[in-house]
C-alpha atoms as a PDB file:
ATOM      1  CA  UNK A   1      20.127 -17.946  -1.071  1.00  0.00           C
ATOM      2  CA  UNK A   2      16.691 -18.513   0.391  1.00  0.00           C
ATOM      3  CA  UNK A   3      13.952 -16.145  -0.388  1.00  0.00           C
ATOM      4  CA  UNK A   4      11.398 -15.733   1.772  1.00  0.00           C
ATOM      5  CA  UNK A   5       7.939 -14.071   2.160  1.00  0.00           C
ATOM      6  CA  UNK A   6       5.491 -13.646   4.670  1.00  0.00           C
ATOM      7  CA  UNK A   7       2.002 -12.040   4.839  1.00  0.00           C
ATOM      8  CA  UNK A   8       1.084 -10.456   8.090  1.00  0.00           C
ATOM      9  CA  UNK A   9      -1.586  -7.550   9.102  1.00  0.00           C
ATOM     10  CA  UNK A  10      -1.943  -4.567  11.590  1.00  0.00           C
ATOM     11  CA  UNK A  11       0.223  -1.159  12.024  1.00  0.00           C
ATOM     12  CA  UNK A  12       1.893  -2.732  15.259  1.00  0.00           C
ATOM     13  CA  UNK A  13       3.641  -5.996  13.054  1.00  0.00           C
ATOM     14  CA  UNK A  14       5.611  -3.413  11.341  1.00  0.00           C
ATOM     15  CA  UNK A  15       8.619  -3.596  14.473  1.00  0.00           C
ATOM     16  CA  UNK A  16       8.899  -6.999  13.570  1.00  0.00           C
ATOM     17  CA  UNK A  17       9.926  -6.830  10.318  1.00  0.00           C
ATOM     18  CA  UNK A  18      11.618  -3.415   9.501  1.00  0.00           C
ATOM     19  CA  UNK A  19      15.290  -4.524  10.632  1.00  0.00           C
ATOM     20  CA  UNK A  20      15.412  -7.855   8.776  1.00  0.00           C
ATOM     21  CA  UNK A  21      12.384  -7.367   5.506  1.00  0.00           C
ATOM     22  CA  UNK A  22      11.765  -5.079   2.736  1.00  0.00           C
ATOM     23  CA  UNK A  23       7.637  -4.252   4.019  1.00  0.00           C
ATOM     24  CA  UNK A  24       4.883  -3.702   1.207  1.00  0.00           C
ATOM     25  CA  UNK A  25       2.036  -1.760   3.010  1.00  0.00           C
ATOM     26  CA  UNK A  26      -1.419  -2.861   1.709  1.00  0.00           C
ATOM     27  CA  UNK A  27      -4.543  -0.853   2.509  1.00  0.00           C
ATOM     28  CA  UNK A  28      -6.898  -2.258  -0.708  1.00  0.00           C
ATOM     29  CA  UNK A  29      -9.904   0.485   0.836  1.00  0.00           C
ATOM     30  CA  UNK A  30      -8.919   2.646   0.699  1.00  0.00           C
ATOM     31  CA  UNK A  31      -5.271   4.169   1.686  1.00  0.00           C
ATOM     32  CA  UNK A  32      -2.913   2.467  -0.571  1.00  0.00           C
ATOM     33  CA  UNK A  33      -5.051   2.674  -3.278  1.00  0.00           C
ATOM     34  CA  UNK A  34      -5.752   6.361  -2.748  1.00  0.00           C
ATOM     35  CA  UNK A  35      -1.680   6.799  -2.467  1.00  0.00           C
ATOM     36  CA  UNK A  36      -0.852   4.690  -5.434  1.00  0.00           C
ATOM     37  CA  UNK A  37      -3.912   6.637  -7.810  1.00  0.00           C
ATOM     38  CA  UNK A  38      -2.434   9.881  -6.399  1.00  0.00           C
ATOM     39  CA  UNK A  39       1.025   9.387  -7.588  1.00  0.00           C
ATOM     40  CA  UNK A  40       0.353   7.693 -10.846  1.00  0.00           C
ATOM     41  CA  UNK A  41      -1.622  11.264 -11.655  1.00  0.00           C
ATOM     42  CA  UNK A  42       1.833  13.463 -10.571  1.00  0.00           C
ATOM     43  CA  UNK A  43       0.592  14.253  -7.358  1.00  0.00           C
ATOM     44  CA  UNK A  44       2.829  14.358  -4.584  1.00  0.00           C
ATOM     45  CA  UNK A  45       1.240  12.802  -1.460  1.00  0.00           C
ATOM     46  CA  UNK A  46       2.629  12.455   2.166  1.00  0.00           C
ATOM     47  CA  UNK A  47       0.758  10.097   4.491  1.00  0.00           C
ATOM     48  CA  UNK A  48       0.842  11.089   8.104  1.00  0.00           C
ATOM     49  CA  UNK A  49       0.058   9.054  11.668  1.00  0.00           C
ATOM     50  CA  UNK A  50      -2.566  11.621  13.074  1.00  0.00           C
ATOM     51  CA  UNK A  51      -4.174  14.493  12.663  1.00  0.00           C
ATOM     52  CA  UNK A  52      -1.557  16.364  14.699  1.00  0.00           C
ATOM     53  CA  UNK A  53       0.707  15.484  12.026  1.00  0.00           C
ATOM     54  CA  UNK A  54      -1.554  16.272   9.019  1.00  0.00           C
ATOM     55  CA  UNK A  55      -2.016  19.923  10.668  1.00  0.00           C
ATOM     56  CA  UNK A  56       2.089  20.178  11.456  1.00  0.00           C
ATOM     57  CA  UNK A  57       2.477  19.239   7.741  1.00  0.00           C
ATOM     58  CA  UNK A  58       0.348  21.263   6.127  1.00  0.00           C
ATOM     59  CA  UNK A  59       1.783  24.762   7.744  1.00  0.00           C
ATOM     60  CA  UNK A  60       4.729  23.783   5.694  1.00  0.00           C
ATOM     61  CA  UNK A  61       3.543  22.861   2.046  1.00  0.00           C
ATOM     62  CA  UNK A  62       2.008  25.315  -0.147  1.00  0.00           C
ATOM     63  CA  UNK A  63      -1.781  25.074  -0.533  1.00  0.00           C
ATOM     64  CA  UNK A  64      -2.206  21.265   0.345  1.00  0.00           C
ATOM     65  CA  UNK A  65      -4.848  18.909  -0.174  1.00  0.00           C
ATOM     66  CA  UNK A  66      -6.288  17.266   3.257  1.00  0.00           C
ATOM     67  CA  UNK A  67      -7.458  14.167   2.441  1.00  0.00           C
ATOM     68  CA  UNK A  68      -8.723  11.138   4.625  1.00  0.00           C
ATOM     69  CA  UNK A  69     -10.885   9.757   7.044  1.00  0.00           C
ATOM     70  CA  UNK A  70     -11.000   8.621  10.887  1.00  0.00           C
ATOM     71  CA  UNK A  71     -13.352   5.800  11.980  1.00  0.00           C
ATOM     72  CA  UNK A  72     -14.360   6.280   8.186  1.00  0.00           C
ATOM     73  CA  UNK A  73     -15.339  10.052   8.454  1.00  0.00           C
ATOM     74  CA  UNK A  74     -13.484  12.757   7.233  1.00  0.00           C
ATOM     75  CA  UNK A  75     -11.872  15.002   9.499  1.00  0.00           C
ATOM     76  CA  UNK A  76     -13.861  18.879   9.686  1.00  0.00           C
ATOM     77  CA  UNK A  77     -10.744  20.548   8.350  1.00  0.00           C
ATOM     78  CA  UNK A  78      -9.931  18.316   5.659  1.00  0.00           C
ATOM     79  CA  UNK A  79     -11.084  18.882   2.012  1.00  0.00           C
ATOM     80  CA  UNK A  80     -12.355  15.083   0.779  1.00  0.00           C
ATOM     81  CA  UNK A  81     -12.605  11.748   2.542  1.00  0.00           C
ATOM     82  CA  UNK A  82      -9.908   8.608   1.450  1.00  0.00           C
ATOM     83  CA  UNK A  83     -11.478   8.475  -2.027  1.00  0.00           C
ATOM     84  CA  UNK A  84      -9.571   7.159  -4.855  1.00  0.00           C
ATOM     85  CA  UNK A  85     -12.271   7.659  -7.131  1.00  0.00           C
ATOM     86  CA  UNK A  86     -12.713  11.735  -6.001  1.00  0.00           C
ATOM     87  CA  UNK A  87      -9.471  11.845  -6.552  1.00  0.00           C
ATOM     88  CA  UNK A  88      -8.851  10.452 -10.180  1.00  0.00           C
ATOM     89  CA  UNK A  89     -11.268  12.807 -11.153  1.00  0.00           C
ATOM     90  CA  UNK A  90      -9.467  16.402  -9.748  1.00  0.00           C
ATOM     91  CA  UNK A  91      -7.551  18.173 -11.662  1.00  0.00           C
ATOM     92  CA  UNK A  92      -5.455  20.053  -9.154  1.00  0.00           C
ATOM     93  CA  UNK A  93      -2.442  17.510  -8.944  1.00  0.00           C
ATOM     94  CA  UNK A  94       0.011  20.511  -8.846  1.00  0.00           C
ATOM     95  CA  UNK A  95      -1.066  20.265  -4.846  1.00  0.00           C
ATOM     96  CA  UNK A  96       0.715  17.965  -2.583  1.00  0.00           C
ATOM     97  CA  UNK A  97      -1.843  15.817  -0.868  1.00  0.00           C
ATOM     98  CA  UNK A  98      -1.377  14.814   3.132  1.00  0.00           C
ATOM     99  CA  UNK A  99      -3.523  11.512   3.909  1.00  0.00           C
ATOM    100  CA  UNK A 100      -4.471  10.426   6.754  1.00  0.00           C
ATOM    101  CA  UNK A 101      -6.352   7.277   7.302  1.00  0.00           C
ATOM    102  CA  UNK A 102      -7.607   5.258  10.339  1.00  0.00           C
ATOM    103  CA  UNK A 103      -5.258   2.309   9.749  1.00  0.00           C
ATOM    104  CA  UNK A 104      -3.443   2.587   6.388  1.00  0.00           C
ATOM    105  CA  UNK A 105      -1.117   5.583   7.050  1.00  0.00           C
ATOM    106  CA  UNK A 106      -0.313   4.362  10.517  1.00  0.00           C
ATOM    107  CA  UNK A 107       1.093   1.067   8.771  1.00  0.00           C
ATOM    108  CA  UNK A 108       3.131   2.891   5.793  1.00  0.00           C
ATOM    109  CA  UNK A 109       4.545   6.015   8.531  1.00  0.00           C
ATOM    110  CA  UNK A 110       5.640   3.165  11.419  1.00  0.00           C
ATOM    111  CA  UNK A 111       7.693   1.397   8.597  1.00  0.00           C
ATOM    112  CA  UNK A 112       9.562   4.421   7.875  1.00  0.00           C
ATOM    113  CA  UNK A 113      12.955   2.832   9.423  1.00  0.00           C
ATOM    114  CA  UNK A 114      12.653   0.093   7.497  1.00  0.00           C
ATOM    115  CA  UNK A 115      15.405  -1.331   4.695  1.00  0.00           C
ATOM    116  CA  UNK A 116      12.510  -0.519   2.193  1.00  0.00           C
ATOM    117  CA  UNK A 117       9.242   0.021   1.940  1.00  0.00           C
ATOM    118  CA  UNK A 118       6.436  -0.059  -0.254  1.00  0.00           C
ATOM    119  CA  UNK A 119       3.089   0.542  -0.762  1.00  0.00           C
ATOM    120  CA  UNK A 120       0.995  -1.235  -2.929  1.00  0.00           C
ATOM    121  CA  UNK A 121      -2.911  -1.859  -3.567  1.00  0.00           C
ATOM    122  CA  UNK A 122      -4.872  -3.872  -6.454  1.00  0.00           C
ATOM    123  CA  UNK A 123      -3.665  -1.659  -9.771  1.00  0.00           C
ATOM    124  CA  UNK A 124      -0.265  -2.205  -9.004  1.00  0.00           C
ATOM    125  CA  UNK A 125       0.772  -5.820  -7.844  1.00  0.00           C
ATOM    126  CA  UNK A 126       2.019  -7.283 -10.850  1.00  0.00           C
ATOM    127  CA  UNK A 127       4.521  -4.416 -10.668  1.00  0.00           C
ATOM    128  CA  UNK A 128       5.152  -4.777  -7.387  1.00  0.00           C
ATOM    129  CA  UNK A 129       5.717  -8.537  -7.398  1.00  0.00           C
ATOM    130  CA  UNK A 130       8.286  -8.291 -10.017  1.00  0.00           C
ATOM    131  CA  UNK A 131       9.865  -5.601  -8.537  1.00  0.00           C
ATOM    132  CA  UNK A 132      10.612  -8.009  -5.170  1.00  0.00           C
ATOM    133  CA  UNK A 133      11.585 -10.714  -7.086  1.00  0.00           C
ATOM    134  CA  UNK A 134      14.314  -8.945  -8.925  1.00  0.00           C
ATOM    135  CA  UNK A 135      15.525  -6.692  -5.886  1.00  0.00           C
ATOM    136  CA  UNK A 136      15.246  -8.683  -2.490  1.00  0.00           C
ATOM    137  CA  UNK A 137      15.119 -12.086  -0.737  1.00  0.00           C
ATOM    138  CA  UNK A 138      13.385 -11.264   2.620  1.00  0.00           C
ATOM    139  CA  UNK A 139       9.713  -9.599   1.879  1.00  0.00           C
ATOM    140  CA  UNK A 140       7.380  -8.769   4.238  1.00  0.00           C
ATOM    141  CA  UNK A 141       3.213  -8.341   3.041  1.00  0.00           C
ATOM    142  CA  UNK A 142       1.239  -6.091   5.707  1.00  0.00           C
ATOM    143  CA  UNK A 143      -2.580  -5.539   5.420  1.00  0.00           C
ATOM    144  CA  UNK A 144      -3.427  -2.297   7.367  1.00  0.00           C
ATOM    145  CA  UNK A 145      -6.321  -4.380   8.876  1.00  0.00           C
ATOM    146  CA  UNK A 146      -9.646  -2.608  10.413  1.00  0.00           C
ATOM    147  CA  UNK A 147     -11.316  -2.935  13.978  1.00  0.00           C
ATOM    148  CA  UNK A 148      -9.327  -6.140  14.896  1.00  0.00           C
ATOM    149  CA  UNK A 149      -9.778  -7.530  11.259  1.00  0.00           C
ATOM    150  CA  UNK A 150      -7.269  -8.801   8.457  1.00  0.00           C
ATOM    151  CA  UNK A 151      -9.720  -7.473   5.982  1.00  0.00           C
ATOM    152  CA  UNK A 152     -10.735  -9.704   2.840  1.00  0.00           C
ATOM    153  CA  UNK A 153      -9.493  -7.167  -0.058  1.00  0.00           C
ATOM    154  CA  UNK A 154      -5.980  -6.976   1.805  1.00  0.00           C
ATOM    155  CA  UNK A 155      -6.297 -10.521   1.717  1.00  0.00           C
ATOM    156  CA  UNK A 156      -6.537 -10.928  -1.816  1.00  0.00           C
ATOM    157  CA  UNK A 157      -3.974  -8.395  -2.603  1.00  0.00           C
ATOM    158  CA  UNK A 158      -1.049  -9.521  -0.152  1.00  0.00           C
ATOM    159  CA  UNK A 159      -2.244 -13.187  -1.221  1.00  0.00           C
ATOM    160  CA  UNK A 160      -1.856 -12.853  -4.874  1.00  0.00           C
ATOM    161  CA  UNK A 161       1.648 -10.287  -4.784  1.00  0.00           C
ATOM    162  CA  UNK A 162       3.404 -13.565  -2.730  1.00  0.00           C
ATOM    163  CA  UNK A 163       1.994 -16.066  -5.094  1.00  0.00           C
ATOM    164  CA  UNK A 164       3.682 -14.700  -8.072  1.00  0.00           C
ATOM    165  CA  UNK A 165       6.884 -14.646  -5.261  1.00  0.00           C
ATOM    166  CA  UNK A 166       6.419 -18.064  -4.779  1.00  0.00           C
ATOM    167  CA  UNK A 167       6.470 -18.910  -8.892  1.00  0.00           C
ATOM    168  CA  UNK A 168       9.800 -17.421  -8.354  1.00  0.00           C
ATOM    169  CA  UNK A 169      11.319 -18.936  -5.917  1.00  0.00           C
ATOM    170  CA  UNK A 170       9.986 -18.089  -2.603  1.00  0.00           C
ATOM    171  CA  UNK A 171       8.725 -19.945  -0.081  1.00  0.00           C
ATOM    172  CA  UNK A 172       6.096 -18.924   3.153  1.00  0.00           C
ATOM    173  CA  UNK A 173       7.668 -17.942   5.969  1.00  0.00           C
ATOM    174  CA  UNK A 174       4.921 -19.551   7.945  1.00  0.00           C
ATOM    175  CA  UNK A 175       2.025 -21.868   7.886  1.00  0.00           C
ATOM    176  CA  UNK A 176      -0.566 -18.849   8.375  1.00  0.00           C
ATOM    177  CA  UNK A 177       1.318 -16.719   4.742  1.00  0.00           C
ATOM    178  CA  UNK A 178       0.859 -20.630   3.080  1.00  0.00           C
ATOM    179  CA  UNK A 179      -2.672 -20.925   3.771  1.00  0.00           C
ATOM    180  CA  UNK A 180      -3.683 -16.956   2.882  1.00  0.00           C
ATOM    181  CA  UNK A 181      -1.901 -17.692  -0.127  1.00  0.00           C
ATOM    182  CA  UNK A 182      -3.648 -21.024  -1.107  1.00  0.00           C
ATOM    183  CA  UNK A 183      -6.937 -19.422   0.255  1.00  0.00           C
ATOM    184  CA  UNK A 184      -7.321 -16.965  -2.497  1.00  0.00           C
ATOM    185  CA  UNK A 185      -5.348 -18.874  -5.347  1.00  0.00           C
ATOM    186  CA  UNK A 186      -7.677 -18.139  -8.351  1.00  0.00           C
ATOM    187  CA  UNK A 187      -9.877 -15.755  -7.090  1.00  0.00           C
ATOM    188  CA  UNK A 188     -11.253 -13.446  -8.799  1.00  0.00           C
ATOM    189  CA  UNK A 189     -11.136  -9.596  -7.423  1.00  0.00           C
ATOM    190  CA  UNK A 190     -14.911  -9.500  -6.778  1.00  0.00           C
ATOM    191  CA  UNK A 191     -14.610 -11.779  -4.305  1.00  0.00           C
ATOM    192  CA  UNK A 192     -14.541  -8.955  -2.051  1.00  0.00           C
ATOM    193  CA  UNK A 193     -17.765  -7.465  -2.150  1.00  0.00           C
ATOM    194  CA  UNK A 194     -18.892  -9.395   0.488  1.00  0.00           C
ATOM    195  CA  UNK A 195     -16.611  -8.531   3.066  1.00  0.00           C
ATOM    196  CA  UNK A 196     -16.758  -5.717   5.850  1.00  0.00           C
ATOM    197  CA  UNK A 197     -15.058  -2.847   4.205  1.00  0.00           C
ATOM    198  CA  UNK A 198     -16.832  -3.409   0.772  1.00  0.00           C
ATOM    199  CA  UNK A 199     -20.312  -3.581   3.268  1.00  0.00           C
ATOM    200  CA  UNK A 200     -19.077  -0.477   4.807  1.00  0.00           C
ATOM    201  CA  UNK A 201     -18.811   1.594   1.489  1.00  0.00           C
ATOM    202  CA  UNK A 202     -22.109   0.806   0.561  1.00  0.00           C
ATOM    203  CA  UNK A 203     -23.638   1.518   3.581  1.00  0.00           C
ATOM    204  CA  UNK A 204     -22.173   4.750   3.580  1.00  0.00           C
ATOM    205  CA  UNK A 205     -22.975   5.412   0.057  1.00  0.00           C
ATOM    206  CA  UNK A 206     -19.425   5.440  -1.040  1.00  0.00           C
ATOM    207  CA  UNK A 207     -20.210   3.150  -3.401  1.00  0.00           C
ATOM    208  CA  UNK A 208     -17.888   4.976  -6.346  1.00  0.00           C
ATOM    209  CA  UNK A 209     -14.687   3.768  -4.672  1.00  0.00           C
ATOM    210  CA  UNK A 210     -15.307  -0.144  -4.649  1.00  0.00           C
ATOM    211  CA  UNK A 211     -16.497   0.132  -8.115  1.00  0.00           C
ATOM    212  CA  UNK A 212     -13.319   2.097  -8.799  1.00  0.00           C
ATOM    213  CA  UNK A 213     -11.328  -0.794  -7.331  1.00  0.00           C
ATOM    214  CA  UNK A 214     -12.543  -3.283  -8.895  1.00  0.00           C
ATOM    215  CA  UNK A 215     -12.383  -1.496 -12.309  1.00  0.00           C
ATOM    216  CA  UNK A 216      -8.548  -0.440 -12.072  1.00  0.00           C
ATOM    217  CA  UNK A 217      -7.242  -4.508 -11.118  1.00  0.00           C
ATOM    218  CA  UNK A 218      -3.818  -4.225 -12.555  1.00  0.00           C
ATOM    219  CA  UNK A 219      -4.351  -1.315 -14.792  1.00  0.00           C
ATOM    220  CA  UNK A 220      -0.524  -0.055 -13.396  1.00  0.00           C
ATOM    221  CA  UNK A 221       3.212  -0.784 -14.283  1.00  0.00           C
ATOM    222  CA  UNK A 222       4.890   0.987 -11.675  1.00  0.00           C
ATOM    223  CA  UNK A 223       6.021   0.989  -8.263  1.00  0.00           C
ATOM    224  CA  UNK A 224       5.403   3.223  -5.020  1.00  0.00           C
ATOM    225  CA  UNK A 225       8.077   3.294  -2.443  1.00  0.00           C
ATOM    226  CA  UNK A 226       7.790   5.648   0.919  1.00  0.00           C
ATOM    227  CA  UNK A 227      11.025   7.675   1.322  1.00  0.00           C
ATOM    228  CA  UNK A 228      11.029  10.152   4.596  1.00  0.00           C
ATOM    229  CA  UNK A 229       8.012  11.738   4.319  1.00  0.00           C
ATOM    230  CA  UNK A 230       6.624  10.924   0.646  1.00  0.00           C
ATOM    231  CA  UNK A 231       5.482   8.075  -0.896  1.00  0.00           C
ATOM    232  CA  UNK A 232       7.370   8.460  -4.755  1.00  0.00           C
ATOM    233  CA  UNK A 233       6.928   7.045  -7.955  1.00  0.00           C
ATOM    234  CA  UNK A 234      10.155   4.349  -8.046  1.00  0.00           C
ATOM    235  CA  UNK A 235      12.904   5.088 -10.495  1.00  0.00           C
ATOM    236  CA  UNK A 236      14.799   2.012 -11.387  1.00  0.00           C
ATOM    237  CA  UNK A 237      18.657   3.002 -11.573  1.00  0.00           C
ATOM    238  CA  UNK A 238      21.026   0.838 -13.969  1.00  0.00           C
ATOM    239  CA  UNK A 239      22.029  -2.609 -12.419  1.00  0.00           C
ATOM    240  CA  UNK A 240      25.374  -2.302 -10.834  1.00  0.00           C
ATOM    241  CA  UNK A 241      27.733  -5.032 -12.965  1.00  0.00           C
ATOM    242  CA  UNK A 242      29.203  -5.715 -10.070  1.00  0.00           C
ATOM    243  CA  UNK A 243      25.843  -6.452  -7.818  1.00  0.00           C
ATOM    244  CA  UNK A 244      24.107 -10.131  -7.162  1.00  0.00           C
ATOM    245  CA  UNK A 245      21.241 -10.522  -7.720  1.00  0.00           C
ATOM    246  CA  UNK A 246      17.994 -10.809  -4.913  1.00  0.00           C
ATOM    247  CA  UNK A 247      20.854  -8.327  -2.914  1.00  0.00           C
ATOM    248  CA  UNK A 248      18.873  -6.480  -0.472  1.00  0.00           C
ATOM    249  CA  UNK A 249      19.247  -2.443  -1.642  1.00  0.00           C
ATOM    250  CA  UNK A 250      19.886  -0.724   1.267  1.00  0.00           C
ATOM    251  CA  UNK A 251      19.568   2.829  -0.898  1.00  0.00           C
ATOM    252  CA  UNK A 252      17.537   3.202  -3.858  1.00  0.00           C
ATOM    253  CA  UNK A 253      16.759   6.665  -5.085  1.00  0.00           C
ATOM    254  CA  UNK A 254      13.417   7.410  -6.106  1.00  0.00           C
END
C-alpha cells in the first residue's frame, strides 16, 4: 500500500482533506501547544470557532476557564490569553477550559468530520509521528497559519512529524510537502525566533510562552486527538488480530 503525507496550511485546506486523510492540526504559538499542555495536566479543554461559540459553551460546563485570544488579544470576558506557559503553572485543572484562538481553533473545529484528527505542537511530535506510522497510510499536516502566512514554527513542526513519516515509508504528496520537509531537515527548534509570531510575542511582552516552547521540544509521549467537542488524551486499544496494518481506523475511542 502507498503511504502518503502532505503538509499544507490555513483553516480553509481542511475540506480538502477530511474525506480521504487522517488531519494533524498544528498551531506551534500558540493553540496546539496550549491544547496539548492543557491535557497532559488533566484538564479537559474544548476549542471553539468564535466567540459565539465560546459563550454557547460555557452556559453549559460548570465553572469554565475562557482562554484565548483574537488578533492576539484576549477577549474582555475571558479569564487569560492563549498562554501555555500561564497555564502550566494553574492549579485549577478540575475546570474544563474553552479556547478560542484567531486561527488555531478554527483549523482543529472545521476538521471535526474528518476520519481522524489530531492535534499536535512541538512537545509531542515524536508521539505523534509514530502514532501515524503505525495507524494510517493517508496523513494530512495543517499549520493554522497567521495573516496570510504559513508561519515558520508550524513549519518546523509539520516539517519534522513527516520526516520521521518518510523514514517509514512515506512519500510527499507534492513537490511543495518535499521541499518544507528538506527545508528544515536538521534544524534546530530555535530556528524560530526570528520569525513573525516569535517577533510578535516579544513585542507584546509575552515573552514566557516562546521560552516555554522552546524549553518543552519533545518533553511528551502521548497523543491528542479531537473527538466532537474535546480534544482527549488518546487511549491506544489492543490491536485487533485480525486488522492490517497502516488500516485507516475509522473509530478509535479515546
Amino acid at each position: 500500500m502507498r503511504k502518503t503525507v502532505v503538509i499544507d496550511c490555513f483553516p480553509e485546506s481542511v475540506k480538502t482533506y477530511r474525506n480521504s486523510h487522517v488531519i494533524v492540526a498544528v498551531d506551534v504559538i500558540r493553540a496546539t501547544t496550549t491544547v496539548v499542555t492543557g491535557v497532559a495536566r488533566g484538564r479537559r479543554c474544548f476549542p471553539v470557532p468564535t466567540i459565539e461559540a465560546a459563550d454557547l459553551l460555557a452556559a453549559q460546563l460548570t465553572n469554565p476557564l475562557l482562554v484565548g485570544e483574537l488578533d492576539g488579544l484576549k477577549p474582555s470576558r475571558f479569564e487569560m490569553n492563549n498562554s501555555p506557559a500561564e497555564l502550566e503553572s494553574r492549579t485549577d485543572v478540575h475546570r474544563p477550559m474553552i479556547l478560542l484562538s484567531t486561527s488555531g481553533t478554527r483549523l482543529i473545529c472545521g476538521a471535526r468530520e474528518a476520519q481522524a484528527m489530531y492535534v499536535a505542537c512541538l512537545r509531542n511530535y515524536s508521539s505523534q509521528a509514530a502514532h501515524l506510522v503505525a495507524h494510517y497510510s493517508t496523513v494530512a499536516l495543517i499549520g493554522a497559519g497567521t495573516k496570510g502566512e504559513f508561519r515558520e514554527e508550524d513549519q518546523l513542526c509539520c516539517a519534522w512529524i513527516a520526516e520521521r513519516l518518510l523514514r517509514a515509508g512515506f512519500e510527499p504528496q507534492d513537490t511543495r510537502t518535499a521541499a518544507i520537509i528538506e527545508r528544515w531537515s536538521g534544524v534546530p527548534a530555535d530556528a524560530i525566533i526570528d520569525g513573525a509570531s516569535a517577533q510578535y510575542l516579544r513585542r507584546s511582552d509575552q515573552c514566557k510562552d516562546l521560552e516555554f516552547i522552546l524549553t518543552h521540544i519533545d518533553d511528551l509521549d502521548e497523543v491528542y486527538r479531537f473527538e466532537g467537542d474535546q480534544v482527549r488524551k488518546h487511549v491506544e486499544k489492543p490491536m485487533d488480530q485480525h486488522r492490517r496494518p497502516f488500516q485507516s481506523e475509522d473509530k478509535l475511542t479515546a
